[in-house]
Protein backbone atom coordinates (compact mmCIF):
# COMPACT_ATOMS: atom_id res chain seq x y z
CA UNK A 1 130.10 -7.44 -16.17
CA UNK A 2 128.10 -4.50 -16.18
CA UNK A 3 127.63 -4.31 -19.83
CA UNK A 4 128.25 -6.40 -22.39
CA UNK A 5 129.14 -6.17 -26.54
CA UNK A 6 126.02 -8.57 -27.31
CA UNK A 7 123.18 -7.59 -29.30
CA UNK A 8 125.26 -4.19 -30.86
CA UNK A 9 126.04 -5.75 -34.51
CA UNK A 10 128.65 -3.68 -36.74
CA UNK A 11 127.60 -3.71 -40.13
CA UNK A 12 130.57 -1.52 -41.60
CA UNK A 13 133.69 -1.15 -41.76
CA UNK A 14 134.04 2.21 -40.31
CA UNK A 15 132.10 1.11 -37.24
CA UNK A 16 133.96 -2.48 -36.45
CA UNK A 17 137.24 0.29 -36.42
CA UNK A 18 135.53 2.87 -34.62
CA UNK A 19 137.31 4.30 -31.35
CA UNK A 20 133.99 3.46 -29.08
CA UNK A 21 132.40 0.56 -30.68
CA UNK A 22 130.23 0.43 -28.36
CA UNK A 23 127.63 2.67 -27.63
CA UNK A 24 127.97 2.33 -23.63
CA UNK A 25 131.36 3.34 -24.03
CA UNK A 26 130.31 6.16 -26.00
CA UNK A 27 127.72 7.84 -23.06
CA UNK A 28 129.98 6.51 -20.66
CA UNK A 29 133.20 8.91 -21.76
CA UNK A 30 130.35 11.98 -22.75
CA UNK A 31 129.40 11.07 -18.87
CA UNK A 32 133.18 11.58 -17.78
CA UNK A 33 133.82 15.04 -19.97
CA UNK A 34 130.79 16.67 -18.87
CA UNK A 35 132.03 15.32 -14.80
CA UNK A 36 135.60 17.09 -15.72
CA UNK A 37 133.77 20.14 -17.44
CA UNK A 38 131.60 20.26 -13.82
CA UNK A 39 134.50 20.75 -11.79
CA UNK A 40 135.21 24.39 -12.95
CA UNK A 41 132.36 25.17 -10.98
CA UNK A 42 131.93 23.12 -8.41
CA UNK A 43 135.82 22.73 -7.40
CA UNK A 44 137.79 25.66 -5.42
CA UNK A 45 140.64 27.37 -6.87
CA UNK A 46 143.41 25.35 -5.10
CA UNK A 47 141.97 21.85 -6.70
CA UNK A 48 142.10 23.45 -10.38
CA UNK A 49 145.00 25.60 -10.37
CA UNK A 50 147.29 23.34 -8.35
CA UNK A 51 146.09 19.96 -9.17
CA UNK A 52 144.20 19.43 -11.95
CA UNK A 53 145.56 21.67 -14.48
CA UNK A 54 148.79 20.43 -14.02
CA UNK A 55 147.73 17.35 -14.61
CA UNK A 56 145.69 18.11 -17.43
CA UNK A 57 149.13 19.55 -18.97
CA UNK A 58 151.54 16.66 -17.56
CA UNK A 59 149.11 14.21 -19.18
CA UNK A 60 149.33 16.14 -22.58
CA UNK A 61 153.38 15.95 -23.09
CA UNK A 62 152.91 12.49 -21.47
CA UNK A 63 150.85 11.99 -24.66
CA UNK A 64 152.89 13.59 -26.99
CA UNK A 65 156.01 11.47 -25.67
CA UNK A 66 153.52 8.13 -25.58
CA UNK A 67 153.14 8.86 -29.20
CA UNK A 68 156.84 8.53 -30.55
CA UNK A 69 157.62 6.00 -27.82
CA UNK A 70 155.01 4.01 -27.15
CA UNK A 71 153.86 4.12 -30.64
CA UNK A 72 157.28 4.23 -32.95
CA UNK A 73 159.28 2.79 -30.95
CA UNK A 74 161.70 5.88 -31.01
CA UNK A 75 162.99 7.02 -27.52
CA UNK A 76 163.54 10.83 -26.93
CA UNK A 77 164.97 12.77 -23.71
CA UNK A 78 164.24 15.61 -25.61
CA UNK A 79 160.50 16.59 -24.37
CA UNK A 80 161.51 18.80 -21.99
CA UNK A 81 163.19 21.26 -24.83
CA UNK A 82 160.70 20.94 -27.17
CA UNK A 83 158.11 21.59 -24.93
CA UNK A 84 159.87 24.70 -24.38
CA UNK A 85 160.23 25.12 -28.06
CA UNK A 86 156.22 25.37 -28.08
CA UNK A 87 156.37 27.82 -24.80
CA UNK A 88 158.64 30.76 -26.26
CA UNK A 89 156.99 30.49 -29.49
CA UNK A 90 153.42 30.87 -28.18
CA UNK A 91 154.95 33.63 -25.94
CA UNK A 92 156.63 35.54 -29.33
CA UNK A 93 153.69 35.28 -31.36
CA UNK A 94 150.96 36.44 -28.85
CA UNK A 95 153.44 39.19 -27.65
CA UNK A 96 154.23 39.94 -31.54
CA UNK A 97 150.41 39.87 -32.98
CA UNK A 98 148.27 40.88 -30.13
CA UNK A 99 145.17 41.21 -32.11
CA UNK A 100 145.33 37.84 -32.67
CA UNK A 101 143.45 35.40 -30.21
CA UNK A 102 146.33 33.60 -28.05
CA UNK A 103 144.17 30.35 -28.50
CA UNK A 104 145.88 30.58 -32.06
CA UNK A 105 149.11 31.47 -31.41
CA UNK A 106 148.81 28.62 -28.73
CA UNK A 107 148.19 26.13 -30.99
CA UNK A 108 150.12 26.98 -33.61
CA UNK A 109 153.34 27.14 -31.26
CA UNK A 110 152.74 23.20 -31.90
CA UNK A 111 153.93 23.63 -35.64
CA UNK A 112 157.22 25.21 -34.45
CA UNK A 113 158.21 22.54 -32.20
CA UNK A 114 157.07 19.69 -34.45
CA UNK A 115 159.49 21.99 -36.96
CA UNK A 116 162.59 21.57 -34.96
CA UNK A 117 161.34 18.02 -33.45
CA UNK A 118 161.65 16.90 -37.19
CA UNK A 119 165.06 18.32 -37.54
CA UNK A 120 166.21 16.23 -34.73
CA UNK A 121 164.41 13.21 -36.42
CA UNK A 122 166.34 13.21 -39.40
CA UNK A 123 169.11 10.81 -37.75
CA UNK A 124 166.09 8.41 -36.91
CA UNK A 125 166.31 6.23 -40.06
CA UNK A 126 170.28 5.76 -39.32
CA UNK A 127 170.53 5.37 -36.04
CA UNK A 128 168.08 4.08 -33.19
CA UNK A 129 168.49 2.72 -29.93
CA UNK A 130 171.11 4.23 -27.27
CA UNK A 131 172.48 6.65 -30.12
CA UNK A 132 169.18 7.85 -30.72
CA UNK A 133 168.75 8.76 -27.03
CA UNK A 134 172.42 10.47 -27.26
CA UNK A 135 170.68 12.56 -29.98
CA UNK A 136 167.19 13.71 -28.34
CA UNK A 137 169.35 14.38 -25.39
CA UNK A 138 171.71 16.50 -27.60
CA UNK A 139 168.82 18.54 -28.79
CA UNK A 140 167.55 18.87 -25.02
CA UNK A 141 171.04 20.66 -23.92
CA UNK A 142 170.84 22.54 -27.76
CA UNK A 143 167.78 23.73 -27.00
CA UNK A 144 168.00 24.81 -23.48
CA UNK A 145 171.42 26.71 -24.62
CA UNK A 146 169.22 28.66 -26.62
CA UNK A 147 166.91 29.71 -24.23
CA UNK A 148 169.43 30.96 -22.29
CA UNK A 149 171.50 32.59 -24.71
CA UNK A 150 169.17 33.94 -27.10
CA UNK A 151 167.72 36.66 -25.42
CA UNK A 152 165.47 38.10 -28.65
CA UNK A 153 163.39 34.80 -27.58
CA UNK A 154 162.04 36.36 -24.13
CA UNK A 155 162.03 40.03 -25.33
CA UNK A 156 165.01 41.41 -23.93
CA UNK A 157 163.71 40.93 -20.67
CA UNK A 158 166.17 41.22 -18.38
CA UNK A 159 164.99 38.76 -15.89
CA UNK A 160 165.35 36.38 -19.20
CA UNK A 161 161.97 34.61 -18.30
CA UNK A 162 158.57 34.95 -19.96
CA UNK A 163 155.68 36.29 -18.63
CA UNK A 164 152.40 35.48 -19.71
CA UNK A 165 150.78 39.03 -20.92
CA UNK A 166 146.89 39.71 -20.65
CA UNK A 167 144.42 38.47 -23.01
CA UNK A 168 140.73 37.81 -23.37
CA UNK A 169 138.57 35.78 -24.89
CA UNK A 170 134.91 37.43 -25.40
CA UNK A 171 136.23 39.42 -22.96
CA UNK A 172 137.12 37.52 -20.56
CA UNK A 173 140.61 36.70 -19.50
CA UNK A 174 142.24 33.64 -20.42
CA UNK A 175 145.54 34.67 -19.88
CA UNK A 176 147.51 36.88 -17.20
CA UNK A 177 146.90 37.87 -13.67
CA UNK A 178 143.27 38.69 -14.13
CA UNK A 179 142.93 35.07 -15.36
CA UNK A 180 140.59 32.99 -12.72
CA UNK A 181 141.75 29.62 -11.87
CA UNK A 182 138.04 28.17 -13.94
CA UNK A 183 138.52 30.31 -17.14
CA UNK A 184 142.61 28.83 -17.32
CA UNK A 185 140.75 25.34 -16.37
CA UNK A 186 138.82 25.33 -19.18
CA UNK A 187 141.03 26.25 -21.56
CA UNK A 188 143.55 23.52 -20.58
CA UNK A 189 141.14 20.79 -20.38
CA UNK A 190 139.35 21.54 -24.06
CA UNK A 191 142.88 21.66 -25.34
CA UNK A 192 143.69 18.54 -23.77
CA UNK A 193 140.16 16.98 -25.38
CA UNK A 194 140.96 18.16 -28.13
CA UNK A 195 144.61 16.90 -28.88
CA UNK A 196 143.50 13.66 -26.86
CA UNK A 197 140.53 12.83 -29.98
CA UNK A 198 143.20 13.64 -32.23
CA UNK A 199 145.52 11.37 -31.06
CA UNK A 200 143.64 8.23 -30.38
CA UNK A 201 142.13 8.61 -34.31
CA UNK A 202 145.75 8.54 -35.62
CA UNK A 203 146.83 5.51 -32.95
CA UNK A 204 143.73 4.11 -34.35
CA UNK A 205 143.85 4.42 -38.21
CA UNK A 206 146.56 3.79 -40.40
CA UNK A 207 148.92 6.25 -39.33
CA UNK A 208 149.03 4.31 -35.85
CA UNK A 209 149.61 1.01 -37.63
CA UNK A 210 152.36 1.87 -39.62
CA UNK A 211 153.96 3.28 -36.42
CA UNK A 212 153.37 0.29 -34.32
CA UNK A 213 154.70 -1.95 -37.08
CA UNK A 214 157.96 0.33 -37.17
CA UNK A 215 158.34 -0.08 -33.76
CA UNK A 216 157.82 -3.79 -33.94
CA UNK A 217 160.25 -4.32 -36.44
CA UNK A 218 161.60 -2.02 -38.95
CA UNK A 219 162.73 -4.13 -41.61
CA UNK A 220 159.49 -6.05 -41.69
CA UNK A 221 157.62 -3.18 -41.60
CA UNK A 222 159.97 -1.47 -44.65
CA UNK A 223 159.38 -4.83 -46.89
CA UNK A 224 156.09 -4.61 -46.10
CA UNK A 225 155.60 -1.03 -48.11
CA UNK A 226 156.26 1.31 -45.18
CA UNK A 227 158.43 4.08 -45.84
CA UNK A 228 160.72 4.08 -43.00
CA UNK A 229 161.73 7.87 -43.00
CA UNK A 230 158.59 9.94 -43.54
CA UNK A 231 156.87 7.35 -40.76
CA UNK A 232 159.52 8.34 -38.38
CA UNK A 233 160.01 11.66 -38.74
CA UNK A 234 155.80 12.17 -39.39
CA UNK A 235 156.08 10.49 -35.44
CA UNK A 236 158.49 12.99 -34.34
CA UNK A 237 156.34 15.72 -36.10
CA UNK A 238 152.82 15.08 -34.31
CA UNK A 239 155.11 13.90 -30.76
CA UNK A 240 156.93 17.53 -30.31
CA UNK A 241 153.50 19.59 -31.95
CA UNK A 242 151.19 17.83 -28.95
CA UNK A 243 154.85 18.17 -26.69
CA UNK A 244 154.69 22.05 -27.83
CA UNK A 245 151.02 22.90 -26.91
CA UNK A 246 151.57 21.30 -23.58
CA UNK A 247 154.68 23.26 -22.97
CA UNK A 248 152.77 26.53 -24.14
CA UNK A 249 149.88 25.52 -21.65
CA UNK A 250 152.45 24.81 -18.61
CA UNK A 251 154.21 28.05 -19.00
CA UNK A 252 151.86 30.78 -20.15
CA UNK A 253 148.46 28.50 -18.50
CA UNK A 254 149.34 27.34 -15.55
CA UNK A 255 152.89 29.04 -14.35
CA UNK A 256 152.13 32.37 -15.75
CA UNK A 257 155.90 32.75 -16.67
CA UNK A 258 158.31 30.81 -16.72
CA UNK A 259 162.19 30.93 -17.34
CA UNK A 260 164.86 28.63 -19.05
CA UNK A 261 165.10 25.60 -16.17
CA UNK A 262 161.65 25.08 -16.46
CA UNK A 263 162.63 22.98 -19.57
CA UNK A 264 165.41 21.67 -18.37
CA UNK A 265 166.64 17.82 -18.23
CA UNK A 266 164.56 16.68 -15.08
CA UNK A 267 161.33 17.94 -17.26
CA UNK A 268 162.18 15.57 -20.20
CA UNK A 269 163.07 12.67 -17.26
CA UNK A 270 159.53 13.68 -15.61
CA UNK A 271 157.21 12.80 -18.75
CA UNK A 272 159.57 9.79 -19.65
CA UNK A 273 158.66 8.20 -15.82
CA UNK A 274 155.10 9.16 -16.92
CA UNK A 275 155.21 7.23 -19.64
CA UNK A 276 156.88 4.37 -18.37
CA UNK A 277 154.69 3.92 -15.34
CA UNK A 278 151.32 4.71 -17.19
CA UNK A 279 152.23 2.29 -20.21
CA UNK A 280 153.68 2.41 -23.17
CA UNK A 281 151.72 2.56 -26.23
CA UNK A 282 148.85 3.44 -23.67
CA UNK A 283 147.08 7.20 -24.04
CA UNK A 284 144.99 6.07 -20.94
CA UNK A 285 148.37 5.02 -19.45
CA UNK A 286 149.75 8.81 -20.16
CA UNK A 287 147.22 9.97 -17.91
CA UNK A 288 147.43 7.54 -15.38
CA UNK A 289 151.07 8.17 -15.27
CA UNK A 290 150.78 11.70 -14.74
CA UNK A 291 148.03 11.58 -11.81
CA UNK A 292 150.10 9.29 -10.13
CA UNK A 293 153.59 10.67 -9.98
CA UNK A 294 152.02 14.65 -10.33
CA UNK A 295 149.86 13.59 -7.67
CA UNK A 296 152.58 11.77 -5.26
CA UNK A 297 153.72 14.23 -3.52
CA UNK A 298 150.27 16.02 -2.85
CA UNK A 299 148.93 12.23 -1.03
CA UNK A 300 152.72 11.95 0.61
CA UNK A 301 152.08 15.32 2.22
CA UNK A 302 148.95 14.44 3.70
CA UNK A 303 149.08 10.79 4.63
CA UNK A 304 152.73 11.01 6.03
CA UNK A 305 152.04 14.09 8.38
CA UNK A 306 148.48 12.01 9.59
CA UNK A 307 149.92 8.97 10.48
CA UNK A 308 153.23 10.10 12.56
CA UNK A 309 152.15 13.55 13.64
CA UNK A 310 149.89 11.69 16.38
CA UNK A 311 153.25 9.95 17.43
CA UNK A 312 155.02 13.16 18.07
CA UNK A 313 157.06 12.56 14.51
CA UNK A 314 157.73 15.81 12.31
CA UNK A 315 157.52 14.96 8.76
CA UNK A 316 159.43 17.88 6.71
CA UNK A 317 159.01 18.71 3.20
CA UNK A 318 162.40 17.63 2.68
CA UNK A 319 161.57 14.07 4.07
CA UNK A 320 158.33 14.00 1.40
CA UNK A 321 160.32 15.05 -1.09
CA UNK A 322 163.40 12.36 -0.36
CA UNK A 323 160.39 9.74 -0.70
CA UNK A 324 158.99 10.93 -3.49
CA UNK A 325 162.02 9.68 -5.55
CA UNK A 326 162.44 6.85 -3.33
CA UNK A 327 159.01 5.77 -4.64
CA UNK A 328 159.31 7.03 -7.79
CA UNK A 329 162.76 4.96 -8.87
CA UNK A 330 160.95 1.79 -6.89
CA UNK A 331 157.86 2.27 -9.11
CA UNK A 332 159.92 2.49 -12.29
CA UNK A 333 161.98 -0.61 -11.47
CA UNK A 334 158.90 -2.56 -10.97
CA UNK A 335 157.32 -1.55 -13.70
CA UNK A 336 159.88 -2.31 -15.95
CA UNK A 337 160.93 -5.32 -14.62
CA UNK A 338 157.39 -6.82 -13.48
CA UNK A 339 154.86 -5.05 -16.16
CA UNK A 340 156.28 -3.11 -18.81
CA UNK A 341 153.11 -2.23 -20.02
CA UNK A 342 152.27 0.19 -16.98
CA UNK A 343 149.37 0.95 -15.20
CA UNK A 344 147.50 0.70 -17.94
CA UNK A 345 147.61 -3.13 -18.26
CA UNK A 346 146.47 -3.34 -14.51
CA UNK A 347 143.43 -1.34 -15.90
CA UNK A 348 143.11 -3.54 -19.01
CA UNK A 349 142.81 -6.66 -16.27
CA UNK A 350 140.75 -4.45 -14.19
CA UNK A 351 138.29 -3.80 -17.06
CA UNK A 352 137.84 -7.25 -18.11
CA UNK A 353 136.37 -8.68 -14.43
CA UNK A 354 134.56 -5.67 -14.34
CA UNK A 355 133.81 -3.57 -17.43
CA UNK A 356 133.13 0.55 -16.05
CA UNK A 357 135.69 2.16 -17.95
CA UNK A 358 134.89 3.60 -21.47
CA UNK A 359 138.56 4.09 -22.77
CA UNK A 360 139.68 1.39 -24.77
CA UNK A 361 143.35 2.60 -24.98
């Protein structure tokens, strides 16, 4: 091992439950942040505006569905929509109140979507299982519906998509075409910091042990004390406000605009693969789940064309694209059949023969 937990005594409560017990861990992640925080300014614009914000923002709704999943227990095919929830809302209020700093309206976009992703909770304490799926996905079609058909949402526009309008921060852009690919880096990746602490001190204080004890078994947990409905819909709450930010981020962020079929079924299938690959009740699994299957298609693109173009063999985009979900669905079956706990329990093994890796979860 590199380092070991020897010699660093815990003479508290508060530190035996901390998040990085241990202080290697600690300089170790500071080490990573200020590596990502680097790459504004030492990567080109094609690594941060096509790869690694989208990843930054795939890993986000990854961790907002890892949250009600992984966590409660409570399966939803509903991401997709409430990420979209979070997108028009952000786009209304920074459209509505532009002397207010889109950072805000951003954020609070969140509140909106945890608003409806409550709603849709309500049926939680009755039903669960299959019928809960049936539900999410009800609210997916519901709320894609209203994108379409609501047309006071995108401003009349008669395109019906949303466009990302120009604002600054200190005066400098942060959103719209004069936005540079390092400014729209930055903001993604603090966000995603940001809601990332959040969420591992909830999976890591009580509110993340009543949820795993739901999701373990209900009943026990209720004659234990736990109050089945406001634990379940408080899950739903903080899933769709993290799902909301990171649908915010990927439309006005990354896209610039966006229209209705961005949040369409295939979205909400997209973070649940994620998910499932990376590791359920994993947030280190959310984001290995969403470098690997964001990141597919990027390495199938340039391995496939450098091993047959030498032998005369054109490899089309259609042909990447065709193995893309060839892998993908052989990936998922594996997963669930072979390790259900994802990628991240390959890095749990990983980190006990050889401890590098600061994130405990």
């Amino acid at each position: 091992m590199i380092y070991r937990e020897a010699g660093q005594f815990k003479t508290s409560y508060a530190a035996d439950m901390a998040i990085f017990p241990l202080r290697e861990d600690r300089i170790g992640l500071a080490v990573i942040i200020l590596a990502a925080y680097a790459l504004a300014f030492t990567g080109n614009g094609f690594l941060l505006n096509a790869v690694l914000i989208p990843f930054l923002v795939y890993a986000l709704a990854a961790i907002g569905l890892n949250l009600l999943t992984g966590y409660a227990g409570l399966i939803s095919l509903g991401t997709g929509g409430f990420m979209g929830v979070g997108a028009y809302t952000a786009y209304k209020l920074i459209t509505a109140f532009p002397e207010v700093n889109a950072i805000v309206w951003i954020l609070a976009s969140g509140f909106f979507s945890a608003a409806v992703g409550v709603l849709f909770g309500l049926p939680s304490l009755r039903i669960k299982g299959f019928y809960l799926v049936v539900a999410t996905l009800a609210a997916q079609f519901f709320l894609q519906w209203t994108f379409t058909r609501v047309p006071w949402l995108y401003n009349y526009n008669v395109s019906g998509a949303i466009e990302a309008p120009t604002r600054t921060l200190f005066g400098i852009p942060i959103l719209g075409a004069n936005a540079t690919p390092q400014t729209r880096y930055l903001l993604v990746l603090t966000l995603v910091v940001a809601l990332t602490w959040l969420a591992a001190n909830l999976v890591h204080g009580r509110i993340g042990r009543m949820w795993m004890a739901v999701r373990d078994m209900d009943i026990a947990a209720e004659l234990m004390g736990i109050r089945l409905l406001p634990t379940k819909l408080l899950a739903f709450a903080v899933s769709s406000y993290v799902c909301g930010v990171a649908g915010a981020l990927y439309a006005l962020v990354w896209l610039g605009g966006a229209e209705y079929n961005a949040f369409d079924i295939n979205q909400s299938f997209l973070i649940l693969f994620m998910v499932i690959i990376g590791g359920l009740g994993s947030l280190i699994g959310s984001f290995l789940g969403a470098a690997l299957i964001f990141t597919l298609p990027i390495l199938l693109g340039q391995l496939l064309p450098a091993i047959f173009g030498p032998l005369g063999i054109h490899i089309g985009a259609e042909t990447i694209e065709h193995l893309r979900l060839i892998v993908l669905g052989v990936l998922i079956i594996v997963f669930l059949i072979l390790e259900p706990h994802g990628l991240a329990r390959l890095w749990q093994i990983a980190k006990q023969k050889l401890r590098v890796w600061p994130f405990p979860y």
